[in-house]
Protein backbone atom coordinates (compact mmCIF):
# COMPACT_ATOMS: atom_id res chain seq x y z
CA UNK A 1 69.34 -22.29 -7.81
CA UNK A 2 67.36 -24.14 -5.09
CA UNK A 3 68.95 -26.76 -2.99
CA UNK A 4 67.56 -30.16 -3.85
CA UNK A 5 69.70 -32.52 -1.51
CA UNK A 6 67.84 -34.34 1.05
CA UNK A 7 64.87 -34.55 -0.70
CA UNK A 8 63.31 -37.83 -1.05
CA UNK A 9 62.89 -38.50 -5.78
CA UNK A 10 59.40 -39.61 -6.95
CA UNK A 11 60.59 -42.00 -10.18
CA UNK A 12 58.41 -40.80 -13.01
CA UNK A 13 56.35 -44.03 -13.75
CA UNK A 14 55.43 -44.44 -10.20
CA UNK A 15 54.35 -40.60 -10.28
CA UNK A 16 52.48 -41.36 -13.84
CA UNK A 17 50.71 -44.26 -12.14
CA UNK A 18 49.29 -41.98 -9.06
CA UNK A 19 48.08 -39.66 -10.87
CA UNK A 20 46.00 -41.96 -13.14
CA UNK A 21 44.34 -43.84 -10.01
CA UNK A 22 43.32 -40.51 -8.84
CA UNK A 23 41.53 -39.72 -11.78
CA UNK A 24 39.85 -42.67 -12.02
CA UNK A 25 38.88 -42.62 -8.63
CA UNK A 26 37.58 -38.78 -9.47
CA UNK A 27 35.48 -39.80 -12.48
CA UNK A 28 33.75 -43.08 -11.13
CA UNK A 29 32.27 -40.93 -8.08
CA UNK A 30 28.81 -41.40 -8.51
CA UNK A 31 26.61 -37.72 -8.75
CA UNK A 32 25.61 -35.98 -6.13
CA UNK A 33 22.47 -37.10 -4.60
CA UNK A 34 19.42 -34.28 -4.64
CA UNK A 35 17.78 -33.57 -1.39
CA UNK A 36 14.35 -34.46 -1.64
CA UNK A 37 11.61 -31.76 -1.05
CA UNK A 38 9.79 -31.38 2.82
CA UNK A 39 6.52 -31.91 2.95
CA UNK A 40 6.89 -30.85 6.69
CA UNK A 41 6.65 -27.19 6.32
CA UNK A 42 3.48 -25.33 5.99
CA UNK A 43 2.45 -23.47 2.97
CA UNK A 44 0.44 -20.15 4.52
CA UNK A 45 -2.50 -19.80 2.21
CA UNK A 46 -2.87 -16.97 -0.43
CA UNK A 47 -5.95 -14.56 -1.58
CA UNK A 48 -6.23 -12.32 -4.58
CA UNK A 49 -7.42 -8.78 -4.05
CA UNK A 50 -9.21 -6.64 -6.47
CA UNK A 51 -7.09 -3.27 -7.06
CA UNK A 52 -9.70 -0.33 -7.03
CA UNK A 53 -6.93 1.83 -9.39
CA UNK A 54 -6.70 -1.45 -11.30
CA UNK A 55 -3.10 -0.92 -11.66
CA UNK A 56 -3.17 2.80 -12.97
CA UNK A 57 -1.96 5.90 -11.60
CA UNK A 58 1.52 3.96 -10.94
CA UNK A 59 4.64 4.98 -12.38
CA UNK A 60 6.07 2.63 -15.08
CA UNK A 61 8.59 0.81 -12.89
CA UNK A 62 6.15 0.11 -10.02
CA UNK A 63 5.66 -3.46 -9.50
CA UNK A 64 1.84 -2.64 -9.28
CA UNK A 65 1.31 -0.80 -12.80
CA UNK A 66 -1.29 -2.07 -14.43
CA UNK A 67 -2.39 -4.96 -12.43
CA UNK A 68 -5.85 -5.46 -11.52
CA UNK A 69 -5.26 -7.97 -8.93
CA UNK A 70 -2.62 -8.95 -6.37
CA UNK A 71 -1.39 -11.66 -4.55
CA UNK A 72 -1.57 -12.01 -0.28
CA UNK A 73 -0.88 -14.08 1.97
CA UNK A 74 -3.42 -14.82 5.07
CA UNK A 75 -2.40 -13.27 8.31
CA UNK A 76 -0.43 -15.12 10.80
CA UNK A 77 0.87 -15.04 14.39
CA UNK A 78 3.77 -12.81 13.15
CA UNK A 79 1.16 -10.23 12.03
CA UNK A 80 -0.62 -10.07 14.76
CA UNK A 81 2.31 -9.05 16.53
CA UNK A 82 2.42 -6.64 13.99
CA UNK A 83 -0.70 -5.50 15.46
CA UNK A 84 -0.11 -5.37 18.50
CA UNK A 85 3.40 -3.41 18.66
CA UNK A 86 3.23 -0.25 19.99
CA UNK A 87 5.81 1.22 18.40
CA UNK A 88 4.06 0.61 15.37
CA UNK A 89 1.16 2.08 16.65
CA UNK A 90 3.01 5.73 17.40
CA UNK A 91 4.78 5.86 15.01
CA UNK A 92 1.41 5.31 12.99
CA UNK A 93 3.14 2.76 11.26
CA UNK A 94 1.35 -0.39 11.80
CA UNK A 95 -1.05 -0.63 8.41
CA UNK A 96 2.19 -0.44 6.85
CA UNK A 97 4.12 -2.68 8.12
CA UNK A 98 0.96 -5.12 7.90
CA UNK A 99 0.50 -4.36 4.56
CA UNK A 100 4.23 -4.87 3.32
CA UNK A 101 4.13 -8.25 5.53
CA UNK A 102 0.88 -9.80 3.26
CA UNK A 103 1.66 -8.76 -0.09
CA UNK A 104 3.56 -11.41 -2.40
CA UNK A 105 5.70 -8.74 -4.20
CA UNK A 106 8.11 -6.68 -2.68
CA UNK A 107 6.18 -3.01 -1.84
CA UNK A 108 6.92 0.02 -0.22
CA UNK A 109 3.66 0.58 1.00
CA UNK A 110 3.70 4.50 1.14
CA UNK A 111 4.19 4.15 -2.70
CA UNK A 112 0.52 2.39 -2.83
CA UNK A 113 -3.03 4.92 -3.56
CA UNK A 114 -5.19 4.76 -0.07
CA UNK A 115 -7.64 2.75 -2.23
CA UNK A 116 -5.41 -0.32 -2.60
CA UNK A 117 -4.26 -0.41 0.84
CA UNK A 118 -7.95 -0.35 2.19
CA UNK A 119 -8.79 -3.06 -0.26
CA UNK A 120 -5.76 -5.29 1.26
CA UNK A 121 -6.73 -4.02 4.86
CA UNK A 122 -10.10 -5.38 4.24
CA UNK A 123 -9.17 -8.86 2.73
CA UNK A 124 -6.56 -9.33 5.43
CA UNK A 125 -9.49 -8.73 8.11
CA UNK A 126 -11.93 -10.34 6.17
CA UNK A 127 -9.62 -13.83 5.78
CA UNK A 128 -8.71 -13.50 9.84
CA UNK A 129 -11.46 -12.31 11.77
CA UNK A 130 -14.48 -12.53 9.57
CA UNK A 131 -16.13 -10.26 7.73
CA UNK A 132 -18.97 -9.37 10.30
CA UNK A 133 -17.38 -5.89 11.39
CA UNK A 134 -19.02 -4.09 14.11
CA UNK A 135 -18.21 -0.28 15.83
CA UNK A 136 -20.24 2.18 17.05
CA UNK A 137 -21.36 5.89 16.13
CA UNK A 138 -23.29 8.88 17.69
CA UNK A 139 -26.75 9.84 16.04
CA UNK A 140 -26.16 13.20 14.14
CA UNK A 141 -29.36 14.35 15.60
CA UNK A 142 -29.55 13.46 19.15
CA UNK A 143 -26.44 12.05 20.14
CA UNK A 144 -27.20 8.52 20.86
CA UNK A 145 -24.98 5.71 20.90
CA UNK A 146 -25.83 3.78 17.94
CA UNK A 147 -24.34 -0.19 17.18
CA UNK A 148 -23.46 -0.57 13.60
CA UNK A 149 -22.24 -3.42 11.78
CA UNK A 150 -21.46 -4.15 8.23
CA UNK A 151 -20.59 -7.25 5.91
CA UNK A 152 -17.02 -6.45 4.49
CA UNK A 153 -17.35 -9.00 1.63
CA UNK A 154 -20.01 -6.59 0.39
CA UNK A 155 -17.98 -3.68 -0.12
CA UNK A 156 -17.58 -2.76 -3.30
CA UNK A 157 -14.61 -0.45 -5.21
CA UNK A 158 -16.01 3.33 -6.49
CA UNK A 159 -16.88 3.49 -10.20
CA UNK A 160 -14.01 5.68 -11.74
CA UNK A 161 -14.27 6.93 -15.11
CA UNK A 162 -11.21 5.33 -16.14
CA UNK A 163 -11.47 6.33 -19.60
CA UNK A 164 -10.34 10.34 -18.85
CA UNK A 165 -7.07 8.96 -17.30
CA UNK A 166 -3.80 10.62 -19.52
CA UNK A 167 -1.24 8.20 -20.85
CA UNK A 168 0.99 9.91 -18.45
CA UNK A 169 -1.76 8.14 -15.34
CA UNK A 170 -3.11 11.60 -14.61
CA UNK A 171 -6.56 13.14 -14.86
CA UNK A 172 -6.77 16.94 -16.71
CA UNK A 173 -9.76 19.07 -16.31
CA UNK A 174 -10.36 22.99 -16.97
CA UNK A 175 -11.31 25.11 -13.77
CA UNK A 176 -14.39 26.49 -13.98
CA UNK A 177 -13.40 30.74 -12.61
CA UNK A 178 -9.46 30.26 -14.23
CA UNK A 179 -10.61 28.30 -17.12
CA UNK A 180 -6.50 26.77 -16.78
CA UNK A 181 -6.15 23.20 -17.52
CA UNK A 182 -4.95 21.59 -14.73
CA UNK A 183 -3.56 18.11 -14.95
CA UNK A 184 -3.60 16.34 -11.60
CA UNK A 185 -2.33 12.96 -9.96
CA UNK A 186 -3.73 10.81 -7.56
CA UNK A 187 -1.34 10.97 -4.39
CA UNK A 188 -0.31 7.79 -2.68
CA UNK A 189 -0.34 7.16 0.64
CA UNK A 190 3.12 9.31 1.07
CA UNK A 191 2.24 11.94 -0.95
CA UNK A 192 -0.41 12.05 1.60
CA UNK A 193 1.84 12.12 4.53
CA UNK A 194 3.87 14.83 3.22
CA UNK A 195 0.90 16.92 3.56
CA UNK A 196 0.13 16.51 6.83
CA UNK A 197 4.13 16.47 8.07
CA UNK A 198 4.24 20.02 5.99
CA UNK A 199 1.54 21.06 7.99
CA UNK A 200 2.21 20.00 11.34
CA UNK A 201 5.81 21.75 10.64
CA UNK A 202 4.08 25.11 9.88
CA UNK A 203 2.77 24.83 13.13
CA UNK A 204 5.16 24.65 15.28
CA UNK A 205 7.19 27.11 14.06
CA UNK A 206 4.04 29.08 14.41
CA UNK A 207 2.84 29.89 10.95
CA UNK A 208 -0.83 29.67 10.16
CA UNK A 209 -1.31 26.14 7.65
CA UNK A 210 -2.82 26.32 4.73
CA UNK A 211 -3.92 22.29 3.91
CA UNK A 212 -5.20 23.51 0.76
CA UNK A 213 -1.73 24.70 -0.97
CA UNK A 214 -0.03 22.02 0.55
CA UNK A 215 -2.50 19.42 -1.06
CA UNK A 216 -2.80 21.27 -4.40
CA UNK A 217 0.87 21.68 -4.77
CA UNK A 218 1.39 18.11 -3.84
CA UNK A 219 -0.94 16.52 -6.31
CA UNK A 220 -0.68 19.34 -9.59
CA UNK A 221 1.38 17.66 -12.26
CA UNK A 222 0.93 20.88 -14.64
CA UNK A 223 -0.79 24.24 -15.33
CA UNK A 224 -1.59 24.51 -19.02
CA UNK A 225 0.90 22.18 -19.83
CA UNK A 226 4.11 23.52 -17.91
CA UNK A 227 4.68 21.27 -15.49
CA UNK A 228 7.60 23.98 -13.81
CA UNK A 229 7.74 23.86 -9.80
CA UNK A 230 7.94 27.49 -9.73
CA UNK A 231 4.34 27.91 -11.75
CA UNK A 232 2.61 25.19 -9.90
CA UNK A 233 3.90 26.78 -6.50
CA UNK A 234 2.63 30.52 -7.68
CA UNK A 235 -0.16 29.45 -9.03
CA UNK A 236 -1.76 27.52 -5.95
CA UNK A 237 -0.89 30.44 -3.31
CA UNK A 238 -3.36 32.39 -5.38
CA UNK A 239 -5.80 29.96 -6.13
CA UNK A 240 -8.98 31.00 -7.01
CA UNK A 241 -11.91 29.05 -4.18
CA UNK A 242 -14.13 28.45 -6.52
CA UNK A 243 -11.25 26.89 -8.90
CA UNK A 244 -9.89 25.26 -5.51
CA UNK A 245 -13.40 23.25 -4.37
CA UNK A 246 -13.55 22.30 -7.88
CA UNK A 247 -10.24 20.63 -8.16
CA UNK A 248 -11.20 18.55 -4.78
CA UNK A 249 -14.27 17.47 -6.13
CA UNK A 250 -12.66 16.25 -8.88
CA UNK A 251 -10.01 14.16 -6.88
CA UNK A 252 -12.61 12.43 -4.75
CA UNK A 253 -14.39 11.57 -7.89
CA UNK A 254 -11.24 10.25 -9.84
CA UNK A 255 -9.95 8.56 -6.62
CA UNK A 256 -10.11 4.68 -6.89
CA UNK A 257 -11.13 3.49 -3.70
CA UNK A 258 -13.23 0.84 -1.73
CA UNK A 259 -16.86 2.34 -0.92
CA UNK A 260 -17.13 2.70 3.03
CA UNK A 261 -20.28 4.41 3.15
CA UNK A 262 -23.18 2.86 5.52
CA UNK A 263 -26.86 4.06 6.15
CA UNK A 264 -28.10 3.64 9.70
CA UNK A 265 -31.20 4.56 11.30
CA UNK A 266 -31.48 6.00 14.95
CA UNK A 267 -33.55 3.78 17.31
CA UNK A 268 -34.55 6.34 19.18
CA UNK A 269 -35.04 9.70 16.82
CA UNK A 270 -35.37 7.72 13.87
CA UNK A 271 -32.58 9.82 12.00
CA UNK A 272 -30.99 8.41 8.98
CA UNK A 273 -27.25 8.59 9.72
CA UNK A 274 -24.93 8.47 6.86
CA UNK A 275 -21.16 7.84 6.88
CA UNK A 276 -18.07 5.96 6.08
CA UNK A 277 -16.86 2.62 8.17
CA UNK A 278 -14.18 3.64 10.66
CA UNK A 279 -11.04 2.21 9.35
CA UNK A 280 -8.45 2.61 12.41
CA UNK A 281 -6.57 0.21 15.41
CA UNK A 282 -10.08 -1.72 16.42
CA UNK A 283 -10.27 -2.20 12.64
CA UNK A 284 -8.80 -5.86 13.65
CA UNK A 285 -10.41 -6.53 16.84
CA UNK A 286 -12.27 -9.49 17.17
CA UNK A 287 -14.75 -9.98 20.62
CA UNK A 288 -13.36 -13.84 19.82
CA UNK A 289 -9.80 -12.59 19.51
CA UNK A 290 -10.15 -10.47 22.83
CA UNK A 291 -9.29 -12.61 25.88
């Protein structure tokens, strides 16, 4: 039993009467006043870019299946430092991180097709620097130093037959020497780096690459309908090359992407140069930004 001497007795009525003030004085508080909205802070401005794959080739829980268009924001101070890091820049990094840091929804940008990241590259320039892109080239015939320049609101996306894409956002075609139907994907960006890391491991360990396997094993979803690791991986080592230059040709044409290609004629030859637009670090250079 506790020891209550000493301790000063509330009488009950008084105690009664406390507790009513208190909740009076707890329900006639008036509501918490909102805070009303800035109109100080700056809203960055927002584009919408056309999607060459127009949303296909995605998996279903990518937040870019089946959308034709997304949302970006306009560069800003914080991407050009984005730009001009060069830890981004050798760690070959830097499209990515400037691509993850204008997009509206959430991306990992190696999970993107090549075609949709040009397509953002190019609004992003276009909506900073201009469209007016210059660079330079050497004439295929005699070598000379040639000054190109294109609009890059005039690109356009590559026609793809979208109508021969599978349900499952792959293309199938029979090769010609095998006659196998092959069903294929369109890699993304880290599909694509896988490659080229596979490749650059074989050599330094000294084995001869072979590009080709790599990139056929890397995009074959199936081989007459078994989709088995161990099938796809036999089957590309002994590829036929006619079935193998098929397959590529295929790929390029099923690839959504933006079309680079420019015509220029040599000054001094008069050779008709043909080529795509150099899309690397100058990509964002500016002769106004350059100080």
């Amino acid at each position: 039993m506790r020891n209550n001497e000493g301790r000063t007795q509330i009488p009950p009525e008084l105690l009664d009467q406390f507790m009513k003030q208190q909740e009076e004085k707890f329900t006639k508080q008036p509501p918490p006043q909102q805070q009303p909205m800035t109109t100080t802070g700056y809203q960055v401005p927002t584009d919408f870019v056309e999607l060459p794959s127009k949303g296909l080739f995605y998996p279903e829980n990518h937040p870019w299946r089946n959308k034709e268009k997304i949302e970006v924001r306009y560069m800003t101070t914080k991407e050009e430092d984005i730009l001009s890091s060069e830890a981004y820049a050798k760690a070959g990094v830097m499209f990515d991180r400037l691509i993850e840091s204008v997009t509206i929804d959430r991306v990992d940008s190696t999970t993107l097709l090549p075609g949709d990241r040009n397509a953002i590259l190019i609004n992003a320039r276009k909506n900073s620097y201009g469209s007016n892109y210059n660079f330079a080239i050497l004439c295929l015939n005699c070598y000379e130093n040639l000054e190109c320049s294109v609009d890059l609101a005039d690109l356009q996306s590559i026609q793809v037959d979208l109508d021969k894409v599978t349900d499952n956002n792959t293309v199938s075609v029979e090769l010609p020497a095998s006659k196998k139907q092959v069903e294929f994907k369109i890699m993304t960006s880290g599909d694509i780096n896988q490659v080229t890391k596979s490749t650059e491991q074989q050599k330094k360990h000294g084995i001869q690459p072979n590009e080709s396997v790599e990139l056929h094993r890397r995009m074959i979803v199936s081989i007459d309908g078994d989709n088995s690791p161990t099938t796809i991986n036999t089957f590309v080592q002994t590829m036929l090359l006619k079935d193998s230059r098929f397959l590529k040709s295929q790929y390029v044409k099923f690839s959504p992407d933006v079309d680079f290609s420019y015509e220029k004629n040599c000054e001094k030859c008069g050779h008709l140069n043909k080529g795509g637009v150099p899309v690397g670090a100058n990509f964002f250079w500016s002769d106004e930004w350059l100080f």
